[in-house]
PDB file of N, CA and C in Angstrom:
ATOM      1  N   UNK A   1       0.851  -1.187   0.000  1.00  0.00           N
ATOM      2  CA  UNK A   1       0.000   0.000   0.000  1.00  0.00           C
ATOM      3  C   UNK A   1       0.891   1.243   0.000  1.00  0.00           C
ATOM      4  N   UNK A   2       0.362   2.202  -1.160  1.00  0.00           N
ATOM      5  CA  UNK A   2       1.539   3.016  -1.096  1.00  0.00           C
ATOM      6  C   UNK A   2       0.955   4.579  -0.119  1.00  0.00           C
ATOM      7  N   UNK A   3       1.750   5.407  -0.465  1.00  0.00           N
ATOM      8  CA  UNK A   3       1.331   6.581   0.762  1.00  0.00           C
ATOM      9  C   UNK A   3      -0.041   6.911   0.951  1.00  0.00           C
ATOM     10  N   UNK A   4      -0.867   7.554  -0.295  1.00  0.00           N
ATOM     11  CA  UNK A   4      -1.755   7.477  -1.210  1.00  0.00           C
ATOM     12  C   UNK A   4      -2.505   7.079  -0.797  1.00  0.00           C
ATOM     13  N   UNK A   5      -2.799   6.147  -1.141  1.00  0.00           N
ATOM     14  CA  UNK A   5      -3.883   4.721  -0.615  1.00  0.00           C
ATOM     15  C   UNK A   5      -3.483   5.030   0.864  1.00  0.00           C
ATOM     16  N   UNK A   6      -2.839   5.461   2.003  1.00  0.00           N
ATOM     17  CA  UNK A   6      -2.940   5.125   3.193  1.00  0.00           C
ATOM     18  C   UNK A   6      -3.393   6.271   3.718  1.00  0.00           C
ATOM     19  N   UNK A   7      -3.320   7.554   3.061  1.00  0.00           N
ATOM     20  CA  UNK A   7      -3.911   8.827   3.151  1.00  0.00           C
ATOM     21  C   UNK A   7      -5.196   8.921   2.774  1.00  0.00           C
ATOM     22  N   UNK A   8      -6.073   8.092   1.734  1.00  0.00           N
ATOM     23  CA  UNK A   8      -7.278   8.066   1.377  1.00  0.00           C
ATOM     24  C   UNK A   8      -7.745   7.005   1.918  1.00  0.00           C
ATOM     25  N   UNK A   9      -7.204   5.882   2.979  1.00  0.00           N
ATOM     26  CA  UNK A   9      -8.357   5.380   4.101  1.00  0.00           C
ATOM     27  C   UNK A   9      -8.467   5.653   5.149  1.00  0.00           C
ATOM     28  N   UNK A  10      -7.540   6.565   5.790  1.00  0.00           N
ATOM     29  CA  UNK A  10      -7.390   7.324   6.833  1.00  0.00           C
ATOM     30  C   UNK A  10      -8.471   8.685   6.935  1.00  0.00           C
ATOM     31  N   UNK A  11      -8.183   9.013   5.227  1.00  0.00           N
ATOM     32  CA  UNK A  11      -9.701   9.942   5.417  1.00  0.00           C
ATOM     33  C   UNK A  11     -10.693   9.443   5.407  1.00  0.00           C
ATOM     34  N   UNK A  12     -11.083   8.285   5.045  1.00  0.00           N
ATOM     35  CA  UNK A  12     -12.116   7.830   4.916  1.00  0.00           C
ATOM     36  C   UNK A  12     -12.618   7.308   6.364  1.00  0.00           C
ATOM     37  N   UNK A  13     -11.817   6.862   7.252  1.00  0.00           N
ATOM     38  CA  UNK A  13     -11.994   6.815   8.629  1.00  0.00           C
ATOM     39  C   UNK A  13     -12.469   7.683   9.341  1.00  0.00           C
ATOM     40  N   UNK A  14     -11.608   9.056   9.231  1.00  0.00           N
ATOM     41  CA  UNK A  14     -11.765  10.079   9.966  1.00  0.00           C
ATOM     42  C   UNK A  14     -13.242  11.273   9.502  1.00  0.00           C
ATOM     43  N   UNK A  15     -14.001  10.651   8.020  1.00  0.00           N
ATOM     44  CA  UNK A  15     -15.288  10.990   7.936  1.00  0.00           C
ATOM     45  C   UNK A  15     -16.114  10.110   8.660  1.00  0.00           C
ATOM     46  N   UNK A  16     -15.707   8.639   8.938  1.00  0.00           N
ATOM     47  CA  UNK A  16     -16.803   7.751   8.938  1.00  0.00           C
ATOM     48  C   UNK A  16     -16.936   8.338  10.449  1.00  0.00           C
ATOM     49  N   UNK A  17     -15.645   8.632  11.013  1.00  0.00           N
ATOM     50  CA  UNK A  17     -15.502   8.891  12.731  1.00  0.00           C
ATOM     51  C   UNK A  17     -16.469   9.886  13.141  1.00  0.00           C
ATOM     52  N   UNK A  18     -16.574  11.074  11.806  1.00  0.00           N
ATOM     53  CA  UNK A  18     -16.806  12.497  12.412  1.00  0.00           C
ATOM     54  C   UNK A  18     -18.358  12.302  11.788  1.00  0.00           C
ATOM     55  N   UNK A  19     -18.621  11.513  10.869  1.00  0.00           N
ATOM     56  CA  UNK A  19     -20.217  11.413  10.716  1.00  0.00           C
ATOM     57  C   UNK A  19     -21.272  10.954  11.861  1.00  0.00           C
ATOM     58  N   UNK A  20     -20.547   9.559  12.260  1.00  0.00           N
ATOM     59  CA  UNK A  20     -20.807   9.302  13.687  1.00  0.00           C
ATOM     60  C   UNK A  20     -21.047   9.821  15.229  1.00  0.00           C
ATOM     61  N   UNK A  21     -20.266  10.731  15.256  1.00  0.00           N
ATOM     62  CA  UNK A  21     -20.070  11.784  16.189  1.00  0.00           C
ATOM     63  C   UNK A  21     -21.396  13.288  15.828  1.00  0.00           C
ATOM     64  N   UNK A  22     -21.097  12.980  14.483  1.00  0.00           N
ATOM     65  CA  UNK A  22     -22.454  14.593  14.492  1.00  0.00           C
ATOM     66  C   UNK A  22     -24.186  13.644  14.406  1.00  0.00           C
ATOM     67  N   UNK A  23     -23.903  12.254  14.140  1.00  0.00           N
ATOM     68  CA  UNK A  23     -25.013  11.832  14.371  1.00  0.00           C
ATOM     69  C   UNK A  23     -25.867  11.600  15.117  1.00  0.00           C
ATOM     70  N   UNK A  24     -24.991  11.341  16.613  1.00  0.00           N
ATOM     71  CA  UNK A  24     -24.938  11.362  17.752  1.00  0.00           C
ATOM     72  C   UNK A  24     -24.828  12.260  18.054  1.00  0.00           C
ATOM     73  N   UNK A  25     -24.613  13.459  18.219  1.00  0.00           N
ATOM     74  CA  UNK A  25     -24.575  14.846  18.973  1.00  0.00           C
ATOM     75  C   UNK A  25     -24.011  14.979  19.665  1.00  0.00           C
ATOM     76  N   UNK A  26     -22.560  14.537  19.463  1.00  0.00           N
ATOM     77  CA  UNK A  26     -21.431  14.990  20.437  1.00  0.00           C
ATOM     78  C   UNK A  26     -20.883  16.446  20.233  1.00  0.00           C
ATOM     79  N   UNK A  27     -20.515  16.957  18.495  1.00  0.00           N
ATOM     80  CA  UNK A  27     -20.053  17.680  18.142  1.00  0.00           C
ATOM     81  C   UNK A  27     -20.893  18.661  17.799  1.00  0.00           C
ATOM     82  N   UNK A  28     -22.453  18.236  18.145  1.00  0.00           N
ATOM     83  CA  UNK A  28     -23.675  19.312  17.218  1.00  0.00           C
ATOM     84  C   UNK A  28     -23.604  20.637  18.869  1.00  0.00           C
ATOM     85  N   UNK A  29     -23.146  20.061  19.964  1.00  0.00           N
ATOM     86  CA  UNK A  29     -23.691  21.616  20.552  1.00  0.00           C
ATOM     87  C   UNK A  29     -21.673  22.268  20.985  1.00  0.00           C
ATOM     88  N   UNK A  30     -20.949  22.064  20.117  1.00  0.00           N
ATOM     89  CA  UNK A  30     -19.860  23.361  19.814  1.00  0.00           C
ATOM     90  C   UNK A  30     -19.939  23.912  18.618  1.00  0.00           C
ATOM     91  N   UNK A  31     -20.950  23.488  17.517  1.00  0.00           N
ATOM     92  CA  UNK A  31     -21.012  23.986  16.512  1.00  0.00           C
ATOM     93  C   UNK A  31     -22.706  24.465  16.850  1.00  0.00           C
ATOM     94  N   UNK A  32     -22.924  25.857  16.089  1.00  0.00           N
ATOM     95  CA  UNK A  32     -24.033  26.369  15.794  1.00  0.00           C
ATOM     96  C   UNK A  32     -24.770  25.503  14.663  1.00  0.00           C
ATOM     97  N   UNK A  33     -26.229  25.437  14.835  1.00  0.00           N
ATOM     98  CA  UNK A  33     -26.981  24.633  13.905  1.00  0.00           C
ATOM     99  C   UNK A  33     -26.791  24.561  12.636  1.00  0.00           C
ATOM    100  N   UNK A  34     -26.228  25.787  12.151  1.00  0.00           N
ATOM    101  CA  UNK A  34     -26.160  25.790  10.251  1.00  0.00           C
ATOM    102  C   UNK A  34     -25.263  25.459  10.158  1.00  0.00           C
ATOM    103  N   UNK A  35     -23.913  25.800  11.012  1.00  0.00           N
ATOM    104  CA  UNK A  35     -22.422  25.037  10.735  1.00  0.00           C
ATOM    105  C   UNK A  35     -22.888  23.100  10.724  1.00  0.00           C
ATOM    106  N   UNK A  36     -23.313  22.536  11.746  1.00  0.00           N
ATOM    107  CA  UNK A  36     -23.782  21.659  11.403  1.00  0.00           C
ATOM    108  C   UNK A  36     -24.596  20.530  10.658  1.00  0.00           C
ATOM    109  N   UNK A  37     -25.132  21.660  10.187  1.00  0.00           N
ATOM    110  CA  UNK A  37     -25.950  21.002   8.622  1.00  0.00           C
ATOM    111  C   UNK A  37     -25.558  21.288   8.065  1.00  0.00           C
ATOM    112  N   UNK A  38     -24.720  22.257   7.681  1.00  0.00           N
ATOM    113  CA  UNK A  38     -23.627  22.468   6.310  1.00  0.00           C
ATOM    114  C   UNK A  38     -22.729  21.434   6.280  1.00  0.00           C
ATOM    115  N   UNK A  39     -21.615  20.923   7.502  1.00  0.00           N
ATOM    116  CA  UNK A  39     -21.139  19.649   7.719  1.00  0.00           C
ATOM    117  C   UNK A  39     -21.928  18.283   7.326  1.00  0.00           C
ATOM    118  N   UNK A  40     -22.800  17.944   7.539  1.00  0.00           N
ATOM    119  CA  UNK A  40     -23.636  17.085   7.586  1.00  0.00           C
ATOM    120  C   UNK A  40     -24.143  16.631   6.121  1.00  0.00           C
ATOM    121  N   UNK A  41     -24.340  17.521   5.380  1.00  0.00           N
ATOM    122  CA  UNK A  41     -24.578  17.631   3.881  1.00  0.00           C
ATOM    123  C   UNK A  41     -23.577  17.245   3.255  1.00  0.00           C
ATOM    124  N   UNK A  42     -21.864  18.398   3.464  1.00  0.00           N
ATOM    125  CA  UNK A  42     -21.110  17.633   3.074  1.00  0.00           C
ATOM    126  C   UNK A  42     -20.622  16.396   3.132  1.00  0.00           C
ATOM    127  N   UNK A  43     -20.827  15.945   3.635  1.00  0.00           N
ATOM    128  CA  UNK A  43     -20.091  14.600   4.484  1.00  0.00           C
ATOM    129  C   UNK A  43     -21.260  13.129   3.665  1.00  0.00           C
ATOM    130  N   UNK A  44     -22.269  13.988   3.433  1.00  0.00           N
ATOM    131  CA  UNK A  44     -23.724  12.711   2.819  1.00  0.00           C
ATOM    132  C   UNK A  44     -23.099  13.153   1.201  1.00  0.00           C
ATOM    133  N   UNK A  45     -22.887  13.808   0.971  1.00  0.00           N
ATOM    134  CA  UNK A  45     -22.691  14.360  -0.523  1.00  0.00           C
ATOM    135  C   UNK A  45     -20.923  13.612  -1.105  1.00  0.00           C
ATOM    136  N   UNK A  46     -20.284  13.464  -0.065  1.00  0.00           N
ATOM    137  CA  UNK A  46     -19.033  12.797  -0.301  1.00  0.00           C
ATOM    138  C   UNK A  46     -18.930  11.272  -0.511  1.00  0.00           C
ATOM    139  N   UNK A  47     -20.223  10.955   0.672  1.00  0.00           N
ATOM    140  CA  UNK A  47     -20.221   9.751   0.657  1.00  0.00           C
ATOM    141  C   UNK A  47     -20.954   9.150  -0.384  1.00  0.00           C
ATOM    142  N   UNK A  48     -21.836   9.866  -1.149  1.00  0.00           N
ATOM    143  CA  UNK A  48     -22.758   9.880  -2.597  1.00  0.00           C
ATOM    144  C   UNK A  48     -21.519   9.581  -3.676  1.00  0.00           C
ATOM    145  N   UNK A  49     -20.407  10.961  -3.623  1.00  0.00           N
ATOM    146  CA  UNK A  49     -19.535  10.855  -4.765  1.00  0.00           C
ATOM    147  C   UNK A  49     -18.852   9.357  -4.907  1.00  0.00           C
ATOM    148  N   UNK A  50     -18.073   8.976  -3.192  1.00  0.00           N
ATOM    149  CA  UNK A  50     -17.331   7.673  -3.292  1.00  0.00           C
ATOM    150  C   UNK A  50     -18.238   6.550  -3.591  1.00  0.00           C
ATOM    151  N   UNK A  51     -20.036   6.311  -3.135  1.00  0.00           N
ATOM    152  CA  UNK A  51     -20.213   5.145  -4.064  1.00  0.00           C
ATOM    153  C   UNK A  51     -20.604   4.785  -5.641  1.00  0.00           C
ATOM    154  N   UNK A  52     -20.752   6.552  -5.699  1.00  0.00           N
ATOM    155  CA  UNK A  52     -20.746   6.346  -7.657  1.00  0.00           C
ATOM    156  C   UNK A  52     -19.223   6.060  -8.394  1.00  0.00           C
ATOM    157  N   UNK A  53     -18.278   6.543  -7.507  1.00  0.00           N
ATOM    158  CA  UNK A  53     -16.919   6.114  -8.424  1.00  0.00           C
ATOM    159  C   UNK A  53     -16.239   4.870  -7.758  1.00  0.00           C
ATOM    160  N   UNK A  54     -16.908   3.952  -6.674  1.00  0.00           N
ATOM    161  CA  UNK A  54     -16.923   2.950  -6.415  1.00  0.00           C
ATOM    162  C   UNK A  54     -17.831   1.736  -7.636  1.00  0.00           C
ATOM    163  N   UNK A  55     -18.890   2.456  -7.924  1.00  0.00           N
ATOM    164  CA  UNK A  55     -19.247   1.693  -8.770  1.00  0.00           C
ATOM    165  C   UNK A  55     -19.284   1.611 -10.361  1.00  0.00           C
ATOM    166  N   UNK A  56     -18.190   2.589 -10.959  1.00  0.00           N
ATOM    167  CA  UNK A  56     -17.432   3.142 -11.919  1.00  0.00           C
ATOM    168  C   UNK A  56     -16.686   2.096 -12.095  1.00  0.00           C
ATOM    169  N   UNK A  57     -15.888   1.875 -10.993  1.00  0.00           N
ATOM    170  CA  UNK A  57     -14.411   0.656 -11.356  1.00  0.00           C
ATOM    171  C   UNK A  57     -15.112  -0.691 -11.564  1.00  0.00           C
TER     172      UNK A  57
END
């Protein structure tokens, strides 16, 4: 596994970590409500992109 690949499952961890966490409401009361649904969107919208170019290959 080269650097690469160990940098893009590490992010992929550290969304799955931080999706978890705003799902649960650990992180929703240091962030104001719109910061949090702006997060929240991104994070559903990323995970949209990786299974369409998951299912590309």
């Amino acid at each position: 596994m080269d650097q690469n690949e160990r940098v893009k499952v590490l992010l992929k961890q550290c969304s799955f970590i931080v999706k978890r966490l705003l799902e649960n409401g650990y992180l929703a009361e240091s962030l104001n409500q719109h910061k949090f649904e702006q997060l929240k969107k991104i994070l559903e919208e990323q995970e949209k992109k990786k299974e369409e170019s998951g299912k590309g290959k």
